[in-house]
Protein backbone atom coordinates (compact mmCIF):
# COMPACT_ATOMS: atom_id res chain seq x y z
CA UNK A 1 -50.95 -16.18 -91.60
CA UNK A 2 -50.53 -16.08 -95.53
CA UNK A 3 -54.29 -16.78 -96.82
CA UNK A 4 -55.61 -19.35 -99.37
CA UNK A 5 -57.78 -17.08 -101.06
CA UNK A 6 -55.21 -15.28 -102.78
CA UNK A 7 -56.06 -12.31 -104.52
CA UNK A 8 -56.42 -12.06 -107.97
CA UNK A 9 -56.35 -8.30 -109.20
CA UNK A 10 -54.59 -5.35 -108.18
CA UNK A 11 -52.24 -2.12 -109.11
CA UNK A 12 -48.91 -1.15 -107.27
CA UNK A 13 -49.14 2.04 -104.77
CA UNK A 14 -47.12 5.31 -106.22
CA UNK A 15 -45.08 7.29 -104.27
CA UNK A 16 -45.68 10.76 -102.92
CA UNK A 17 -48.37 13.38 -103.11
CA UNK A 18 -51.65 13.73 -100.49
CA UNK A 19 -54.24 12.00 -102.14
CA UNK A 20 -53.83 8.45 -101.54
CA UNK A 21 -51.76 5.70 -104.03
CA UNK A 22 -53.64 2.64 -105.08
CA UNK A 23 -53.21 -0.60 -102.92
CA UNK A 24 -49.55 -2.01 -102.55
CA UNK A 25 -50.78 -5.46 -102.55
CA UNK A 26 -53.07 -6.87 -105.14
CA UNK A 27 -56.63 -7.15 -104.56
CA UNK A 28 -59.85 -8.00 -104.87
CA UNK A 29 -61.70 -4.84 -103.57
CA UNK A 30 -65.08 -3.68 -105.16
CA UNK A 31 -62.89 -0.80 -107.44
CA UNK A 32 -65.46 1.50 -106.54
CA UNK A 33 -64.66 1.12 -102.21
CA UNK A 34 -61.16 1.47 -103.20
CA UNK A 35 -61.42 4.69 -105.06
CA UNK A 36 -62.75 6.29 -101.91
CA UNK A 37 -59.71 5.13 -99.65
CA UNK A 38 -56.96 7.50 -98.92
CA UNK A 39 -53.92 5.51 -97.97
CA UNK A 40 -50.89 5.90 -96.04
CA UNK A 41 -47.71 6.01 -98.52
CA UNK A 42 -47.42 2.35 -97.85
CA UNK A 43 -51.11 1.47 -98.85
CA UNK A 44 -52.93 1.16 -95.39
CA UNK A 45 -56.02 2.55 -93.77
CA UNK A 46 -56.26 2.67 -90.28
CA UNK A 47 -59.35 1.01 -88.75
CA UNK A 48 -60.95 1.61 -85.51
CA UNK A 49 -62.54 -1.45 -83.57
CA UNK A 50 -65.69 -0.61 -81.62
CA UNK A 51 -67.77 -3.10 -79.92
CA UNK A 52 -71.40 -3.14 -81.90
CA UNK A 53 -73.68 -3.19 -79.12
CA UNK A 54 -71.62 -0.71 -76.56
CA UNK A 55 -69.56 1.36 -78.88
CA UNK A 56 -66.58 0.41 -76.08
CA UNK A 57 -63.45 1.02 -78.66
CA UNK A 58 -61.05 -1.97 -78.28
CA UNK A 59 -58.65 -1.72 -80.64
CA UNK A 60 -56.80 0.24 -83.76
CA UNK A 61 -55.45 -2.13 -86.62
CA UNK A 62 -54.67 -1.55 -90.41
CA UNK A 63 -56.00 -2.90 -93.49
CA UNK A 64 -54.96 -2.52 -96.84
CA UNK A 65 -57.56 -3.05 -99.72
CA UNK A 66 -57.45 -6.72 -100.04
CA UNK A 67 -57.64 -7.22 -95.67
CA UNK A 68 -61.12 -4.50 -96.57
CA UNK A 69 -62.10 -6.97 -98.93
CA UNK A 70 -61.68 -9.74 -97.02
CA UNK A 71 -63.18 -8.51 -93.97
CA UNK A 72 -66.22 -7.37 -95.96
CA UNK A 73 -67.09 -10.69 -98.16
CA UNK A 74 -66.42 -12.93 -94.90
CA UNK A 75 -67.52 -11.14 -91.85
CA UNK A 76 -64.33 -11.90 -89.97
CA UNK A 77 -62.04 -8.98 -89.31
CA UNK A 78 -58.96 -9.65 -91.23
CA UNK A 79 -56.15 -6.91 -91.01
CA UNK A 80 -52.20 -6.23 -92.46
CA UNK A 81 -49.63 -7.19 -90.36
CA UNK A 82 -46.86 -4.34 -90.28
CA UNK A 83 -44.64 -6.26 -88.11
CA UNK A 84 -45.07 -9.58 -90.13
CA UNK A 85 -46.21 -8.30 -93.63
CA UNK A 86 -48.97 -10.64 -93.68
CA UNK A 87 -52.65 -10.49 -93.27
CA UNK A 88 -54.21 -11.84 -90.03
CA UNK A 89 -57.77 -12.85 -88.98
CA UNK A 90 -58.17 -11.49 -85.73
CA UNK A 91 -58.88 -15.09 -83.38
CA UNK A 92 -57.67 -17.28 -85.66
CA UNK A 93 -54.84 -18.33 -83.11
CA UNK A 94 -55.84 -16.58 -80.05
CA UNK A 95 -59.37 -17.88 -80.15
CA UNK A 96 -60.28 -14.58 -79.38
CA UNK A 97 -62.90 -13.47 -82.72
CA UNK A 98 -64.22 -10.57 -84.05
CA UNK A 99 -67.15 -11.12 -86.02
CA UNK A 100 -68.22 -8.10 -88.11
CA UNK A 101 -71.32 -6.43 -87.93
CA UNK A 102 -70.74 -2.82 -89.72
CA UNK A 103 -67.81 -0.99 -91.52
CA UNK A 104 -67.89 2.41 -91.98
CA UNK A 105 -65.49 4.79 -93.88
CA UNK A 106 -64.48 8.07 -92.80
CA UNK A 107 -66.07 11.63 -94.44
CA UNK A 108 -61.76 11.75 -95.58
CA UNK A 109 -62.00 8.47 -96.83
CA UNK A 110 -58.59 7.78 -94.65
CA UNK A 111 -60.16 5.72 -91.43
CA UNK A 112 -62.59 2.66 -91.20
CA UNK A 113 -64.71 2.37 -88.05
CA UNK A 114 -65.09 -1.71 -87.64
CA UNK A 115 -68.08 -2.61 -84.98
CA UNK A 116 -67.79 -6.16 -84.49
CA UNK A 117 -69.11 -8.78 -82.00
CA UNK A 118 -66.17 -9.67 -79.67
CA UNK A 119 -65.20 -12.90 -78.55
CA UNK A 120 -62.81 -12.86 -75.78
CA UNK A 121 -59.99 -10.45 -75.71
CA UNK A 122 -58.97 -7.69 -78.43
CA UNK A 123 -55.66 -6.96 -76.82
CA UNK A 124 -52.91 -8.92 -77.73
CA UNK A 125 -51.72 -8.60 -73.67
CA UNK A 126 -55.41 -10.07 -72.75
CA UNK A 127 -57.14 -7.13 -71.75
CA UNK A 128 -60.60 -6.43 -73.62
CA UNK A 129 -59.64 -3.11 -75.19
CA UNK A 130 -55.93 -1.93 -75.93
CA UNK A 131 -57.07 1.40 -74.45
CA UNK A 132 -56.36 0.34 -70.70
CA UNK A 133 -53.28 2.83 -69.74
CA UNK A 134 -55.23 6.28 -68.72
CA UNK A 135 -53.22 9.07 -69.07
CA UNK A 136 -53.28 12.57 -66.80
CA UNK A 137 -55.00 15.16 -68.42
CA UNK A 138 -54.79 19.09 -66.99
CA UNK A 139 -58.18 20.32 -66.77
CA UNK A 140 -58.44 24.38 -67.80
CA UNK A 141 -60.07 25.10 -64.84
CA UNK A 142 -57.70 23.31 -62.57
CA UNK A 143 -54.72 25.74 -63.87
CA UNK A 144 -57.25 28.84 -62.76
């Protein structure tokens, strides 16, 4: 869903090297928050969704500066769409909110951790977390 607060400032992302390119799309970001973000070569971040109160993770997303920005001066979790190349406010057609309550960057800089109050479903199938498929795991002391 395109937004109607578009943003106003902003430098294109350069190609290539480790440390991170400035944002791809403009934006609005405090310049100081962005200069501590290292970015995939296509000017995301991922972010990991926690529930505040039980630290139950429900979700991974990505945010570029401006959906950072956004999610930070409005308390609504707003992420990039890779699929759709738009930004999204998580709820804002499912119903389903996330209302944020702390963001927290990464000692790398290159991963948000997003606690947020949950309304409803995170998972886009309707379960509450994404993380529902368990995998096997081989225990060392099983192969003894």
């Amino acid at each position: 869903m395109p937004a109607s607060d578009a943003p106003v400032t902003g430098a294109s992302a350069s190609s290539g090297g480790a440390v991170a390119a400035g944002p791809a799309r403009p934006s609005r970001l405090d310049p100081a928050i962005a200069a501590r973000l290292r970015r995939t070569p296509d000017g995301l971040v991922a972010a990991v969704v926690r529930e505040h109160d039980s630290g139950e993770v429900l979700m991974v997303a990505w945010m570029d500066d401006e959906a950072l920005h956004r999610t930070l001066t409005t308390g609504r979790a707003t992420y990039w769409s890779r699929s759709r190349q738009e930004y999204w406010v998580k709820g804002a057609t499912s119903g389903h909110h996330q209302y944020v309550r702390l963001v927290a960057l990464d000692c790398d800089g290159d991963a948000l951790l997003v606690s947020v109050d949950q309304v409803g479903a995170a998972c886009h199938t309707g379960h509450r977390t994404c993380f529902f498929t368990e995998l096997p795991v081989s225990s060392p002391e099983a192969a003894s």
